[in-house]
C-alpha atoms as a PDB file:
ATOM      1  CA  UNK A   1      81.857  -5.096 136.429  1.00  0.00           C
ATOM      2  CA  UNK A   2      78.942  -3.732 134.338  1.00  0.00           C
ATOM      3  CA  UNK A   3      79.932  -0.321 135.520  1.00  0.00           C
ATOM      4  CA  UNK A   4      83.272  -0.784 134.353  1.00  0.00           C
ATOM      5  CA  UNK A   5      81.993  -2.543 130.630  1.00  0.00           C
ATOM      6  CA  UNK A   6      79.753   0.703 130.303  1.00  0.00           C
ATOM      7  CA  UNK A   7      82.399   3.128 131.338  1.00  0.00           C
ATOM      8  CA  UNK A   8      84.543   1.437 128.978  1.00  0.00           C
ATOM      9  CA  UNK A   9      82.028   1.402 125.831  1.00  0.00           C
ATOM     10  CA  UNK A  10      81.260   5.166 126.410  1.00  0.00           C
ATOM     11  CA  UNK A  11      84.618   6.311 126.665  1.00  0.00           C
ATOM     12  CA  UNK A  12      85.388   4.432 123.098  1.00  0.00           C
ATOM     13  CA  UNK A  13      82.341   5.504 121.433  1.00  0.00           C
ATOM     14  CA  UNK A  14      83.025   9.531 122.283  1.00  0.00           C
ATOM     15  CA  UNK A  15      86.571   9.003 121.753  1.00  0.00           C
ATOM     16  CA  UNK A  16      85.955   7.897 118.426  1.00  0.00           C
ATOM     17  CA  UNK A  17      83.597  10.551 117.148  1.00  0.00           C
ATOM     18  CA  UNK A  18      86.026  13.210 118.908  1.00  0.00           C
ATOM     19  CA  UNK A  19      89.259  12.172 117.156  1.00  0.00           C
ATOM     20  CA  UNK A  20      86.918  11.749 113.942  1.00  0.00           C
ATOM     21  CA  UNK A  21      85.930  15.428 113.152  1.00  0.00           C
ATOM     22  CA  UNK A  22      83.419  16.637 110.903  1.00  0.00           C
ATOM     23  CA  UNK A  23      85.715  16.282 107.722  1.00  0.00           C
ATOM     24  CA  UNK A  24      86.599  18.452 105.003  1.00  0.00           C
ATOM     25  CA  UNK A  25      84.980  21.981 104.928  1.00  0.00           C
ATOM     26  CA  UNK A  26      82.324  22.153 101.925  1.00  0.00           C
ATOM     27  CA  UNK A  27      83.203  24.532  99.411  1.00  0.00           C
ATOM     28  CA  UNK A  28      81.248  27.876  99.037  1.00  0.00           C
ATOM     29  CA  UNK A  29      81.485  27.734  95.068  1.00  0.00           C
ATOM     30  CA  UNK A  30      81.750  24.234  92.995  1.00  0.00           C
ATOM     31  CA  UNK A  31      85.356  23.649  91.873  1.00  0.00           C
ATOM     32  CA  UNK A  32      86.199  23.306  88.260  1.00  0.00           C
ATOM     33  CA  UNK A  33      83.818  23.333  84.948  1.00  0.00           C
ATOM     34  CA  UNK A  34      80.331  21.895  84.773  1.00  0.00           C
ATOM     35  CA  UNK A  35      80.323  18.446  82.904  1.00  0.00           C
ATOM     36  CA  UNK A  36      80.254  17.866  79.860  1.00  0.00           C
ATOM     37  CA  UNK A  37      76.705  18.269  78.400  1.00  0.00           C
ATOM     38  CA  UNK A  38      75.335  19.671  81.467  1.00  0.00           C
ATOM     39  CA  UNK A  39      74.117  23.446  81.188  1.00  0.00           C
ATOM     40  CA  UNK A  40      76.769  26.120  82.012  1.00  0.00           C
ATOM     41  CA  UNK A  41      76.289  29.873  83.315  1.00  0.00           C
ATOM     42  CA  UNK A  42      72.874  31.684  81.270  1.00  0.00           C
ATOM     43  CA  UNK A  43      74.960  34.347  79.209  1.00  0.00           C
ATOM     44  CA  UNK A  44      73.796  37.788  78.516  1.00  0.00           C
ATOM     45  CA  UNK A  45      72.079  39.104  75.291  1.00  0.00           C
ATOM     46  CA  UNK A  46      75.131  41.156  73.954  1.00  0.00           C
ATOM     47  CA  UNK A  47      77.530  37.591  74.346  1.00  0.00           C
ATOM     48  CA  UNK A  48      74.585  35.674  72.670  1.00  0.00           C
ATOM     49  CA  UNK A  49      74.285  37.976  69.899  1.00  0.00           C
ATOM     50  CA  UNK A  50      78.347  38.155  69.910  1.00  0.00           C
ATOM     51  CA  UNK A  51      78.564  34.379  69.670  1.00  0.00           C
ATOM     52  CA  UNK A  52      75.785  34.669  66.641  1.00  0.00           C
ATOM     53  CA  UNK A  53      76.970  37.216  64.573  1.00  0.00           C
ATOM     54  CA  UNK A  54      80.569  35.795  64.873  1.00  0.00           C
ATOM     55  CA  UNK A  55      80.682  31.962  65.258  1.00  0.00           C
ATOM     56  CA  UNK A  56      78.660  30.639  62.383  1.00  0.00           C
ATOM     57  CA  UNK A  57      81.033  28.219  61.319  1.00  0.00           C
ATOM     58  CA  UNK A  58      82.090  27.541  64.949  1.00  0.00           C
ATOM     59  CA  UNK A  59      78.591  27.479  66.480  1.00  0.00           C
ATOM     60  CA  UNK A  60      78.470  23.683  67.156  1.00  0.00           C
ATOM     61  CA  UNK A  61      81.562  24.583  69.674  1.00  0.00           C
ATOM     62  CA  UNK A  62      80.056  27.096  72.006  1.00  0.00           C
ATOM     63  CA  UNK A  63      76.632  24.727  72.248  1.00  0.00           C
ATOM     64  CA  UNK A  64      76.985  22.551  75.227  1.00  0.00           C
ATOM     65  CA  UNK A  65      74.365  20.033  74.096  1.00  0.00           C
ATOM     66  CA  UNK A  66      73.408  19.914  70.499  1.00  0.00           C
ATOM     67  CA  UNK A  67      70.258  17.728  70.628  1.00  0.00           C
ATOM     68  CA  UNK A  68      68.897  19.869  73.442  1.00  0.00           C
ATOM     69  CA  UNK A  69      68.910  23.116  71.749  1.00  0.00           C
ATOM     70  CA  UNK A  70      68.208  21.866  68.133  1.00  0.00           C
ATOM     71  CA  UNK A  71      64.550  21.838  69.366  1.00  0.00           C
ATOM     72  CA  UNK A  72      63.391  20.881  65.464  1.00  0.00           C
ATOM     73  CA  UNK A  73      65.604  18.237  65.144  1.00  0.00           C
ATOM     74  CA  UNK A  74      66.620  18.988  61.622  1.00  0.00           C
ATOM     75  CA  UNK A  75      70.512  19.008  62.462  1.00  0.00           C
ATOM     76  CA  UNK A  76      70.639  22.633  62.144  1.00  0.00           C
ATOM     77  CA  UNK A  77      70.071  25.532  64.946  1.00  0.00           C
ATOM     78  CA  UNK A  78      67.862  28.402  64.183  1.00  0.00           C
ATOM     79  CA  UNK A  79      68.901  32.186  65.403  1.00  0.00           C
ATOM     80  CA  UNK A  80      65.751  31.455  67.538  1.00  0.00           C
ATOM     81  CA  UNK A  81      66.691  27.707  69.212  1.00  0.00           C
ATOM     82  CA  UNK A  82      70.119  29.407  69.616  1.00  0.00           C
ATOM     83  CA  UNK A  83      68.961  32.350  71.829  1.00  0.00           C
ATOM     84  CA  UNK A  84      66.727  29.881  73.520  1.00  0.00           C
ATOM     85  CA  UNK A  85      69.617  28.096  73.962  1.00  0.00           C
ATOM     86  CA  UNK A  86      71.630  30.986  75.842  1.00  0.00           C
ATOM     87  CA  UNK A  87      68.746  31.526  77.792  1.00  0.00           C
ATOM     88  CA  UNK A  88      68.385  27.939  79.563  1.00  0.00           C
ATOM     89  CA  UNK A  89      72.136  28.303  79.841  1.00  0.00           C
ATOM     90  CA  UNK A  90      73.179  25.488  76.912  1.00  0.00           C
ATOM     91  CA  UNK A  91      75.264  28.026  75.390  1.00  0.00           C
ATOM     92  CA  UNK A  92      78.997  29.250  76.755  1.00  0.00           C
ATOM     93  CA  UNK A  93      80.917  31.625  76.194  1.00  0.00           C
ATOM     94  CA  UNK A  94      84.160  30.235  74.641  1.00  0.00           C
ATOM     95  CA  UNK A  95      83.979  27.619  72.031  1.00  0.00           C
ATOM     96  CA  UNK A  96      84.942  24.203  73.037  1.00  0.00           C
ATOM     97  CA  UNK A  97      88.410  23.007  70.685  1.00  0.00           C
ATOM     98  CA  UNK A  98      87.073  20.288  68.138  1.00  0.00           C
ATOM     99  CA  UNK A  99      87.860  16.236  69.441  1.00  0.00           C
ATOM    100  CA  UNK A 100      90.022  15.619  66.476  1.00  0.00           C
ATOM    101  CA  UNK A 101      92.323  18.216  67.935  1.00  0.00           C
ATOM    102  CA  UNK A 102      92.667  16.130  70.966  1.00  0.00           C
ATOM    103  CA  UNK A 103      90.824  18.974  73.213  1.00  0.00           C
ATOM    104  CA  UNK A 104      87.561  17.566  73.648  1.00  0.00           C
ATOM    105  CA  UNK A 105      84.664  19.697  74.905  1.00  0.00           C
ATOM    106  CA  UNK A 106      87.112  21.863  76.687  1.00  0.00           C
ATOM    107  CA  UNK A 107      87.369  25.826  76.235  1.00  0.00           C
ATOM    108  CA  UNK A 108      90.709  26.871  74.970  1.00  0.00           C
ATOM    109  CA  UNK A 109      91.189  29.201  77.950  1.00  0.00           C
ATOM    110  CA  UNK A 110      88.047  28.612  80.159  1.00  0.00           C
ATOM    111  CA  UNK A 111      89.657  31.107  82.673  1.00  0.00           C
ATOM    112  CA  UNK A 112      88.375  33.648  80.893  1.00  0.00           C
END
């Protein structure tokens, strides 16, 4: 009888991790955008000084965290805390649409 109990009980138990599997397959590459106010792909010199020369009144939008690369604290981002800034990777590429727009923090196309 305790044969048959232990037969039993090993059958289930490597029945159960066989029909089980090892789940989904992990993903080489994350899926989707970083989140919000996290640090995004380190751009290159030429986009930094792109995004410089060209977004001064849209600066706030390409900065992915404001208090973390306003290292002075004075509500205002030097050319120096900005290229800091692309360096750690708290600067992107496309500028995010403004909230009152009803885009939030998200690129207009962040295909690109």
């Amino acid at each position: 009888m305790r044969l048959a109990i232990l037969a039993i009980t090993a059958l289930l138990a490597t029945t159960s991790y066989a029909l089980g599997g090892g789940g989904a397959p992990v993903p080489e590459k994350p899926e989707g955008v970083p989140p919000s106010g996290r640090p995004t792909a380190v751009l290159d010199q030429a986009d930094c000084e792109r995004i410089w020369r060209n977004s001064k009144d849209t600066l706030s939008g390409h900065i992915v965290n404001f208090e973390v690369v306003d290292k002075s604290g004075d509500g205002k981002v030097s050319e120096s805390e900005f290229k800091m800034g692309c360096d750690k990777g708290w600067v992107q590429k496309h500028a995010s649409l403004p909230s009152n727009s009803g885009g939030g923090q998200t690129p207009r196309d962040p295909t690109q």
